[in-house]
PDB file of N, CA and C in Angstrom:
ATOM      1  N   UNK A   1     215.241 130.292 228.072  1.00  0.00           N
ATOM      2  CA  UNK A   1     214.474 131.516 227.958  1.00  0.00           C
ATOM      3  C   UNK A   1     213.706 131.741 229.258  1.00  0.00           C
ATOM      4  N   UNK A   2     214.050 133.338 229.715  1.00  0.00           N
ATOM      5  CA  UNK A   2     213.206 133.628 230.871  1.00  0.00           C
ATOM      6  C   UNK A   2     211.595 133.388 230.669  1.00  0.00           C
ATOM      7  N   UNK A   3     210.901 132.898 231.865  1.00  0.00           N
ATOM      8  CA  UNK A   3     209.242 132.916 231.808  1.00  0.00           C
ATOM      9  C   UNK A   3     209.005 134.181 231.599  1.00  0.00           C
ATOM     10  N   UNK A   4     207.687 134.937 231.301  1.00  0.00           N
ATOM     11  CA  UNK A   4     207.080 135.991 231.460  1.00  0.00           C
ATOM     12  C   UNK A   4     205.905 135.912 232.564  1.00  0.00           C
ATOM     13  N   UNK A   5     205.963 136.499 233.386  1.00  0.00           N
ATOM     14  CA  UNK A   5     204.622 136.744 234.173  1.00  0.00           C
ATOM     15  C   UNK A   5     203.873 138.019 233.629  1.00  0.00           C
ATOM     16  N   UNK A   6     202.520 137.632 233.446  1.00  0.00           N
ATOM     17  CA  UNK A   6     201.752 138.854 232.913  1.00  0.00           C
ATOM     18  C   UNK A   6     200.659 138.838 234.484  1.00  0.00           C
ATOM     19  N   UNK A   7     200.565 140.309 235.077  1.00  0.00           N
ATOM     20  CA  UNK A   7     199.305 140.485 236.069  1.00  0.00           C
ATOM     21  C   UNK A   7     198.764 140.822 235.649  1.00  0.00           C
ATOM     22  N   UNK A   8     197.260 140.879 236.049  1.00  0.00           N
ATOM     23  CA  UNK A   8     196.244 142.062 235.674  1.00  0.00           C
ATOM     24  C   UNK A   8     195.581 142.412 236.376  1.00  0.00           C
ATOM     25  N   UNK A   9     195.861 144.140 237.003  1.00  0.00           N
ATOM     26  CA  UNK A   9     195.134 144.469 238.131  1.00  0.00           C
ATOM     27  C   UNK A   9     193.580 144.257 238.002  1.00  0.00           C
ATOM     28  N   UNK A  10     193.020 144.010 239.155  1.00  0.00           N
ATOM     29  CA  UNK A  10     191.550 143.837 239.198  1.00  0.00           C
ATOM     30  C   UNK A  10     191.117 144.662 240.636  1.00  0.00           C
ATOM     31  N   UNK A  11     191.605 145.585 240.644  1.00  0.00           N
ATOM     32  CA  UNK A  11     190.584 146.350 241.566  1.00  0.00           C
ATOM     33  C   UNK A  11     189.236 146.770 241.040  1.00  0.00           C
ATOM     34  N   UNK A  12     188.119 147.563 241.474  1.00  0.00           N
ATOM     35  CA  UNK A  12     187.229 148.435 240.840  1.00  0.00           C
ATOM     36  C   UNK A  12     188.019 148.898 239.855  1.00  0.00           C
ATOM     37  N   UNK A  13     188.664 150.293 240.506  1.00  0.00           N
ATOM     38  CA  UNK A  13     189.459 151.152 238.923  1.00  0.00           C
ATOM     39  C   UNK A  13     189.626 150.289 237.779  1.00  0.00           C
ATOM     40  N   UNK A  14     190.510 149.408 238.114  1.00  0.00           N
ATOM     41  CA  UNK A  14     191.074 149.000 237.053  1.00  0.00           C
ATOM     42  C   UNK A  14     190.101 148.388 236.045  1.00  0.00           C
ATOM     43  N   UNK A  15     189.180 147.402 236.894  1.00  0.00           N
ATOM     44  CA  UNK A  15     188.479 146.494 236.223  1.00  0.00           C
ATOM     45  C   UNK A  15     187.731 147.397 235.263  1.00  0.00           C
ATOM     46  N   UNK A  16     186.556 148.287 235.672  1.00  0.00           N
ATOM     47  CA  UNK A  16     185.580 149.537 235.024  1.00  0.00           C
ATOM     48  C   UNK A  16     186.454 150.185 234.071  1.00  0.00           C
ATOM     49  N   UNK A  17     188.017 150.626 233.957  1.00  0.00           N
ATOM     50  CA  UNK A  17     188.432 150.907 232.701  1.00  0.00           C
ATOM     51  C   UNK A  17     189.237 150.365 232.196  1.00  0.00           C
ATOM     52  N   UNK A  18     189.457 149.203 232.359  1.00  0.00           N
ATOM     53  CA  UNK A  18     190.111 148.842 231.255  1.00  0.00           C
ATOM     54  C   UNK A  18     189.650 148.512 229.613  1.00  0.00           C
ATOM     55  N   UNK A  19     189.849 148.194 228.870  1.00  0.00           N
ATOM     56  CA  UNK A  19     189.675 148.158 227.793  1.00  0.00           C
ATOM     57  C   UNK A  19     189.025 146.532 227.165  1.00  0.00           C
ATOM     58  N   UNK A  20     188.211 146.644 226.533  1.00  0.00           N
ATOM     59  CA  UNK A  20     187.263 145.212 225.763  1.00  0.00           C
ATOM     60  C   UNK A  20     188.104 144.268 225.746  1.00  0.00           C
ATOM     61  N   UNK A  21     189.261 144.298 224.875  1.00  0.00           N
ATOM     62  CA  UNK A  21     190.338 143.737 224.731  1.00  0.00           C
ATOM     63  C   UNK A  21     191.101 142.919 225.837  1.00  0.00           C
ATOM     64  N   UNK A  22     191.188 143.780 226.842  1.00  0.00           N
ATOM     65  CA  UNK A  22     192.123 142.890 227.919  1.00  0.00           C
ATOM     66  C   UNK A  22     191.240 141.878 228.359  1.00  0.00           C
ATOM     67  N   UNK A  23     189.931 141.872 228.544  1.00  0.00           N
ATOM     68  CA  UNK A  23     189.057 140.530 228.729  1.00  0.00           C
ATOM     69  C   UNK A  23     190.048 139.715 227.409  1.00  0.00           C
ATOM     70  N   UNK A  24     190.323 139.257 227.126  1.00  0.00           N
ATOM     71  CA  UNK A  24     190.880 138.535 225.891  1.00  0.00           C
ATOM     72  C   UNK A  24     192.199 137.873 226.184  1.00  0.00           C
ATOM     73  N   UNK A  25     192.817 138.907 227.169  1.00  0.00           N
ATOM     74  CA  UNK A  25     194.180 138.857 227.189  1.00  0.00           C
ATOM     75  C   UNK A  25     195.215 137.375 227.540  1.00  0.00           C
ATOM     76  N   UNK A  26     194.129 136.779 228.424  1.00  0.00           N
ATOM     77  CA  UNK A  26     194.851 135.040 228.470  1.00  0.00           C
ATOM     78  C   UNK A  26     194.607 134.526 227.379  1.00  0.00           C
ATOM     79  N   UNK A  27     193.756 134.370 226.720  1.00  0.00           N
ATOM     80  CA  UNK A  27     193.637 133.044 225.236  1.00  0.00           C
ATOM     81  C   UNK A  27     194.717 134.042 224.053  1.00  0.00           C
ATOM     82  N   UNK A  28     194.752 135.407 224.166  1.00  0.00           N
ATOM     83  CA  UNK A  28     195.419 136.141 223.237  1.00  0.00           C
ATOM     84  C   UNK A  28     196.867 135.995 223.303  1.00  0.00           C
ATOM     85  N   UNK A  29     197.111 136.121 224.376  1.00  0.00           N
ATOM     86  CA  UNK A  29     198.990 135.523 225.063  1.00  0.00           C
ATOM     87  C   UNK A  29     199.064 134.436 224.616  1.00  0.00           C
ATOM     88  N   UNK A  30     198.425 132.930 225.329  1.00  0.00           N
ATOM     89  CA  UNK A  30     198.481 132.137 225.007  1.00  0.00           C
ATOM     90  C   UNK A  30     198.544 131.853 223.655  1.00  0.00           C
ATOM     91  N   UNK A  31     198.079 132.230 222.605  1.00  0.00           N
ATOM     92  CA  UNK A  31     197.827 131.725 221.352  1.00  0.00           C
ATOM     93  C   UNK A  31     199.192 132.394 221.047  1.00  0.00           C
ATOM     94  N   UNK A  32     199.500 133.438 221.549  1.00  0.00           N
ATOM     95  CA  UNK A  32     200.644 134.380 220.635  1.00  0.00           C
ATOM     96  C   UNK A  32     202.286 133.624 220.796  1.00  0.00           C
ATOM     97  N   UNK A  33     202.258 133.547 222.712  1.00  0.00           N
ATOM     98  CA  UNK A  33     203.542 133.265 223.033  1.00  0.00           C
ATOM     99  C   UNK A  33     203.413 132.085 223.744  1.00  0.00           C
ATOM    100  N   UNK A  34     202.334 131.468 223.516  1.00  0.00           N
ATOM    101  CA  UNK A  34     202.727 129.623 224.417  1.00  0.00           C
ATOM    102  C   UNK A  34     202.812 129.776 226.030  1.00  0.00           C
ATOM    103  N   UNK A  35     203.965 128.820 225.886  1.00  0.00           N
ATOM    104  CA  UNK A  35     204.275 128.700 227.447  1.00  0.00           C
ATOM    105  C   UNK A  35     205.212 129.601 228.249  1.00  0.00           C
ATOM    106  N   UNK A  36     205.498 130.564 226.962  1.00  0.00           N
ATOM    107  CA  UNK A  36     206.765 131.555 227.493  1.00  0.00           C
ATOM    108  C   UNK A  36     205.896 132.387 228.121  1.00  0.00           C
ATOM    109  N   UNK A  37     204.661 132.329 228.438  1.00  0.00           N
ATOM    110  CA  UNK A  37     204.294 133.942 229.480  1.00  0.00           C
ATOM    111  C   UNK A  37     202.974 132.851 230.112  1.00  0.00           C
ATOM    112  N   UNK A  38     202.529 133.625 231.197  1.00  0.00           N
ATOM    113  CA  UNK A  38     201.777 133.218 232.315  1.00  0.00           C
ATOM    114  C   UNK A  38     201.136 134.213 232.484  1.00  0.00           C
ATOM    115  N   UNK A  39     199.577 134.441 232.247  1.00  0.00           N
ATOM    116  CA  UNK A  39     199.005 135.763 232.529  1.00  0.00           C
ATOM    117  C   UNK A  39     197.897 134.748 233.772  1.00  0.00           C
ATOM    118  N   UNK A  40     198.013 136.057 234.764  1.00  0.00           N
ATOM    119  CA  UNK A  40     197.336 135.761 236.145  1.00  0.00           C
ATOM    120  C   UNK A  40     196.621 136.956 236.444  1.00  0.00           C
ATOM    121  N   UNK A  41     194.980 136.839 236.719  1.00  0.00           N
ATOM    122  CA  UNK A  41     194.476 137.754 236.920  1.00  0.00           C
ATOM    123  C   UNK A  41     193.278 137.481 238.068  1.00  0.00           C
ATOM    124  N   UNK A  42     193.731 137.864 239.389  1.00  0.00           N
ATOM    125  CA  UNK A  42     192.191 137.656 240.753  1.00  0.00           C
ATOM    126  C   UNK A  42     191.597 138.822 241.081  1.00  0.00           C
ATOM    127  N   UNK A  43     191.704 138.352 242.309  1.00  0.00           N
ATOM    128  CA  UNK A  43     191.575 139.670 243.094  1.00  0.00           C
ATOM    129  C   UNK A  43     192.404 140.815 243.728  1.00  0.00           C
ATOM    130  N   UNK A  44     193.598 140.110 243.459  1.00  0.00           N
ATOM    131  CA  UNK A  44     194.583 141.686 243.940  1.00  0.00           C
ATOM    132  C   UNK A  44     194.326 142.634 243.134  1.00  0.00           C
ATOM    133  N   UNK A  45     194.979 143.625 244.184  1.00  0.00           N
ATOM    134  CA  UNK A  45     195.163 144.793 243.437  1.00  0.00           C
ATOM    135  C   UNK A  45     196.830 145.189 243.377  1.00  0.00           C
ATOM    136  N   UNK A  46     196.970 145.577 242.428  1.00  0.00           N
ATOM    137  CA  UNK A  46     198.569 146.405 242.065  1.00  0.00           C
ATOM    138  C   UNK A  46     198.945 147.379 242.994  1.00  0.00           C
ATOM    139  N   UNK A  47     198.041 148.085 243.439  1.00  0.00           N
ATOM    140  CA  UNK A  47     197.945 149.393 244.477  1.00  0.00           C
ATOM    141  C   UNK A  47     199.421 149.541 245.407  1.00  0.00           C
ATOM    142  N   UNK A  48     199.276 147.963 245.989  1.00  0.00           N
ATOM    143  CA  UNK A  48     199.931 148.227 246.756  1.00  0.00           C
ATOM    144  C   UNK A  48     201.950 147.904 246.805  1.00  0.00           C
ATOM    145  N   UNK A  49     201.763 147.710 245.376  1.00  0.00           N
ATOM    146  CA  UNK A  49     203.407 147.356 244.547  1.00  0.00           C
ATOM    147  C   UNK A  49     203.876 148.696 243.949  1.00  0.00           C
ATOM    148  N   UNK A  50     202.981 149.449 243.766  1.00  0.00           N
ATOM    149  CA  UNK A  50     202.786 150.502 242.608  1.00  0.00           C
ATOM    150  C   UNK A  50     203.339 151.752 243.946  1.00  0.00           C
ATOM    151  N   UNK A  51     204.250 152.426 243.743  1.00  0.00           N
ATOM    152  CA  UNK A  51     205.162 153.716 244.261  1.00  0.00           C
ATOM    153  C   UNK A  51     203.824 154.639 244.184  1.00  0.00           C
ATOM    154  N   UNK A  52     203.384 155.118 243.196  1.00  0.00           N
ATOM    155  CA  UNK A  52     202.349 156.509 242.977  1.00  0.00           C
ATOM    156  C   UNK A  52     201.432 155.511 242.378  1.00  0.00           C
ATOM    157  N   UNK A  53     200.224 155.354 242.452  1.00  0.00           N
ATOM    158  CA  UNK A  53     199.026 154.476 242.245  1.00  0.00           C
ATOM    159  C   UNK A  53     197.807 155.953 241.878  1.00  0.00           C
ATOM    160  N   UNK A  54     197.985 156.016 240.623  1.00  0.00           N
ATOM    161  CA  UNK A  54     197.230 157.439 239.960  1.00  0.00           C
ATOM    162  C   UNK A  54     195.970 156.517 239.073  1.00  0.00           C
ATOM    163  N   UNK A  55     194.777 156.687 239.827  1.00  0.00           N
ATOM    164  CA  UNK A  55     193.760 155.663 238.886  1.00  0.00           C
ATOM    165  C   UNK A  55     193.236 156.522 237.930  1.00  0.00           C
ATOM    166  N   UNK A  56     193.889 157.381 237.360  1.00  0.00           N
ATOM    167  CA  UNK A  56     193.866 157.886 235.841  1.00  0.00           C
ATOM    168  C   UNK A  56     194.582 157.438 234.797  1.00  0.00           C
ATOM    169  N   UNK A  57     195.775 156.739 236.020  1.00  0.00           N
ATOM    170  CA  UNK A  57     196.519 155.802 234.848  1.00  0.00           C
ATOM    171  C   UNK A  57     195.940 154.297 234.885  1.00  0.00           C
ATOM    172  N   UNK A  58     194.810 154.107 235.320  1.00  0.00           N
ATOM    173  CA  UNK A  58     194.371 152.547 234.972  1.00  0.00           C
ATOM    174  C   UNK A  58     194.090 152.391 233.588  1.00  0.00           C
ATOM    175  N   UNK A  59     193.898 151.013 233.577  1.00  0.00           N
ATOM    176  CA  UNK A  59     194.062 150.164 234.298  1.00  0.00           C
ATOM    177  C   UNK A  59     195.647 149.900 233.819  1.00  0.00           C
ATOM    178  N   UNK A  60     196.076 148.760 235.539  1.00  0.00           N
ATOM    179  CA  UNK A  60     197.250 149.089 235.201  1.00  0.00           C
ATOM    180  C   UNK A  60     197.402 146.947 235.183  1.00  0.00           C
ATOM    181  N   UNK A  61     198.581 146.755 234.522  1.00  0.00           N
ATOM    182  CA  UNK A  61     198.950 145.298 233.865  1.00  0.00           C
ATOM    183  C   UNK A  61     200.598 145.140 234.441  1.00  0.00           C
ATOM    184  N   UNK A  62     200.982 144.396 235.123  1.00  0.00           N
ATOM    185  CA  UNK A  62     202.416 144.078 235.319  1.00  0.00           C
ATOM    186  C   UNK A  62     202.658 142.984 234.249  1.00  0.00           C
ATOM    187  N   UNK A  63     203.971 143.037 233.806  1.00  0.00           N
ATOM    188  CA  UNK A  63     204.591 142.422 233.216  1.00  0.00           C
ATOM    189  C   UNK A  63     205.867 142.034 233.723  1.00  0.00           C
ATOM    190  N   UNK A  64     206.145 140.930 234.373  1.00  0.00           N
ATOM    191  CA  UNK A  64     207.247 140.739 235.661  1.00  0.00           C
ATOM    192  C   UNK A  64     207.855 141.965 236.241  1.00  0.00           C
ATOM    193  N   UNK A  65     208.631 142.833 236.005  1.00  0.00           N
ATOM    194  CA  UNK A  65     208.436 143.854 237.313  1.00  0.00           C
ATOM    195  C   UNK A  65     207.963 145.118 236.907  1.00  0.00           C
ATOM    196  N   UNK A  66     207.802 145.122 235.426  1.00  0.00           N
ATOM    197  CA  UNK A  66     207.573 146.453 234.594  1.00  0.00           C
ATOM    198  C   UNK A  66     205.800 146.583 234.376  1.00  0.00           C
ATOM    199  N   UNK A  67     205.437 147.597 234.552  1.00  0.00           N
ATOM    200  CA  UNK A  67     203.986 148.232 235.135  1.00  0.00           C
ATOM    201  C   UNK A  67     203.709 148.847 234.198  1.00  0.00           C
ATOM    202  N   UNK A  68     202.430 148.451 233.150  1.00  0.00           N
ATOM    203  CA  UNK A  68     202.014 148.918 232.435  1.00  0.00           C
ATOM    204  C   UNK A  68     200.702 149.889 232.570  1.00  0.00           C
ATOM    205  N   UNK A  69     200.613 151.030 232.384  1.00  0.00           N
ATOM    206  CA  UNK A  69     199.718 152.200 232.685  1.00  0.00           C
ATOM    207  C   UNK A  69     198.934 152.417 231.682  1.00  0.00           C
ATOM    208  N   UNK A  70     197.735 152.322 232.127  1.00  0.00           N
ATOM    209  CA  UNK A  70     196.330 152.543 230.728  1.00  0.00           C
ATOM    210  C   UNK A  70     196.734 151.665 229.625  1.00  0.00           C
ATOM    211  N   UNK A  71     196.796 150.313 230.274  1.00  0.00           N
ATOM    212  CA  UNK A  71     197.051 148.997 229.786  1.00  0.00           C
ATOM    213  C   UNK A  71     195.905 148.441 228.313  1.00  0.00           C
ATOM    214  N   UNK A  72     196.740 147.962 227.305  1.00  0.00           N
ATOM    215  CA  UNK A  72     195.688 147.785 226.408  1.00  0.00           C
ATOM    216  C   UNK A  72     196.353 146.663 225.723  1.00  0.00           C
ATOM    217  N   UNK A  73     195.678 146.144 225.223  1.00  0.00           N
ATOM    218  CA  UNK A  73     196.471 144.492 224.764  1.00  0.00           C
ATOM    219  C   UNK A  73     197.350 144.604 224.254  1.00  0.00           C
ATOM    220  N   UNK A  74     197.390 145.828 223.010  1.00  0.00           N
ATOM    221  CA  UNK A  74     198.883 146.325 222.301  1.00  0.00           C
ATOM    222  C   UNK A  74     200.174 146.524 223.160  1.00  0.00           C
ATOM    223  N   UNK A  75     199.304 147.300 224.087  1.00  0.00           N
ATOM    224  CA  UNK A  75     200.524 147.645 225.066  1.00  0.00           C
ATOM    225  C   UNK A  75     201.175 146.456 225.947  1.00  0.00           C
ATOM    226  N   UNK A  76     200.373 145.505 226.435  1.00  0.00           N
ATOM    227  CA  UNK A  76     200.644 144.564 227.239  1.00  0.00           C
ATOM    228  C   UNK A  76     202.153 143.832 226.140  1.00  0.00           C
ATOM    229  N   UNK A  77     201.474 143.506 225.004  1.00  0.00           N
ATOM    230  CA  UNK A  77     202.046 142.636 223.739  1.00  0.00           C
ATOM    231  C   UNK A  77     203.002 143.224 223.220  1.00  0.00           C
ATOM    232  N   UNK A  78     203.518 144.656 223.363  1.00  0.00           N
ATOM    233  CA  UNK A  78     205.008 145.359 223.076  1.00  0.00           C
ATOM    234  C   UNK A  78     205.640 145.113 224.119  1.00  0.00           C
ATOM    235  N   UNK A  79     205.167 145.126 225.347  1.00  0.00           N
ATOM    236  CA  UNK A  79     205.880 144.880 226.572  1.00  0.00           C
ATOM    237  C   UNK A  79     206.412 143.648 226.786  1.00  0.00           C
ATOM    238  N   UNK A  80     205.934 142.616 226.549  1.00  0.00           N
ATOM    239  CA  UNK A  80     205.946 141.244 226.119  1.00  0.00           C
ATOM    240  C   UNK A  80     207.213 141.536 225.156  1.00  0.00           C
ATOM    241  N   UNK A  81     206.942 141.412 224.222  1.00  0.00           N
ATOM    242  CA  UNK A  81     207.975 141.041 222.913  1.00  0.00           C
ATOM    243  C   UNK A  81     209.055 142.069 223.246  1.00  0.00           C
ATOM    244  N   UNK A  82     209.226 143.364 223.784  1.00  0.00           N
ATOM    245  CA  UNK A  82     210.388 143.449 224.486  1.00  0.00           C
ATOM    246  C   UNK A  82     211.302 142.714 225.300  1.00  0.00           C
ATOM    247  N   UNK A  83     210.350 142.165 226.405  1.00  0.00           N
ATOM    248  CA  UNK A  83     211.085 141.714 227.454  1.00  0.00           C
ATOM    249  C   UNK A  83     211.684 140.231 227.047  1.00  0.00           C
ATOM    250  N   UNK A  84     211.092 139.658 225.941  1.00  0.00           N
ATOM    251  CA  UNK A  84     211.549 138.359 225.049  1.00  0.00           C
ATOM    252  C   UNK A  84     212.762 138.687 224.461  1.00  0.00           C
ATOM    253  N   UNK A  85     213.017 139.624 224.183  1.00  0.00           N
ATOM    254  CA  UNK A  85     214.101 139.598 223.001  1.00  0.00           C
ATOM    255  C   UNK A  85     215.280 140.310 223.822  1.00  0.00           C
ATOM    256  N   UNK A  86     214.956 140.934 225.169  1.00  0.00           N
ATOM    257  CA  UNK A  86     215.930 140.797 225.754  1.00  0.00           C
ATOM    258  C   UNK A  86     216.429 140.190 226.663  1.00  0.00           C
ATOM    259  N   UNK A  87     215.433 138.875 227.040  1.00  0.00           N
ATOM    260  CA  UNK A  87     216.111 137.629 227.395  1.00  0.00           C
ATOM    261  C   UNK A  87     217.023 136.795 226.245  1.00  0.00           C
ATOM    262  N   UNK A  88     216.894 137.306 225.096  1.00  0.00           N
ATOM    263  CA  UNK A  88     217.760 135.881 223.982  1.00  0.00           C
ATOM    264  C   UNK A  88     218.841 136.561 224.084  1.00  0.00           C
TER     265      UNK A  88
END
């Protein structure tokens, strides 16, 4: 089974809107999917991976190459369990 990499942008934008929830988002992965995903979150910013970088769509969350926009744990966690089931 493929790893999952989870990012989480941390610029200003992102950080100021993202949602209560994504503070959560490593012990919440972890508990959900183990060792199959890796959530990493510093000081980068996405900005500069991101084609059109619209900080109306923050905050934004990568999920190995797929870019999640106005990122929210639900959303992170469909993105996730997609990209699982089309590694099996």
């Amino acid at each position: 089974m493929k790893k999952i990499e989870v990012r989480v942008c941390l610029c200003t934008t992102c950080f100021v809107m993202r949602s209560p929830d994504l503070q959560n988002l490593k012990a919440t992965i972890a508990q959900k999917f183990g060792d199959n995903v890796t959530v990493t979150a510093g000081n980068d910013c996405l900005e500069s991976e991101l084609s059109s970088f619209d900080y109306s769509q923050a905050p934004y969350v990568k999920v190995n190459d797929i870019v999640v926009k106005k990122a929210t744990l639900e959303k992170v966690i469909e993105e996730i369990e997609r990209q699982l089931k089309k590694n099996d």
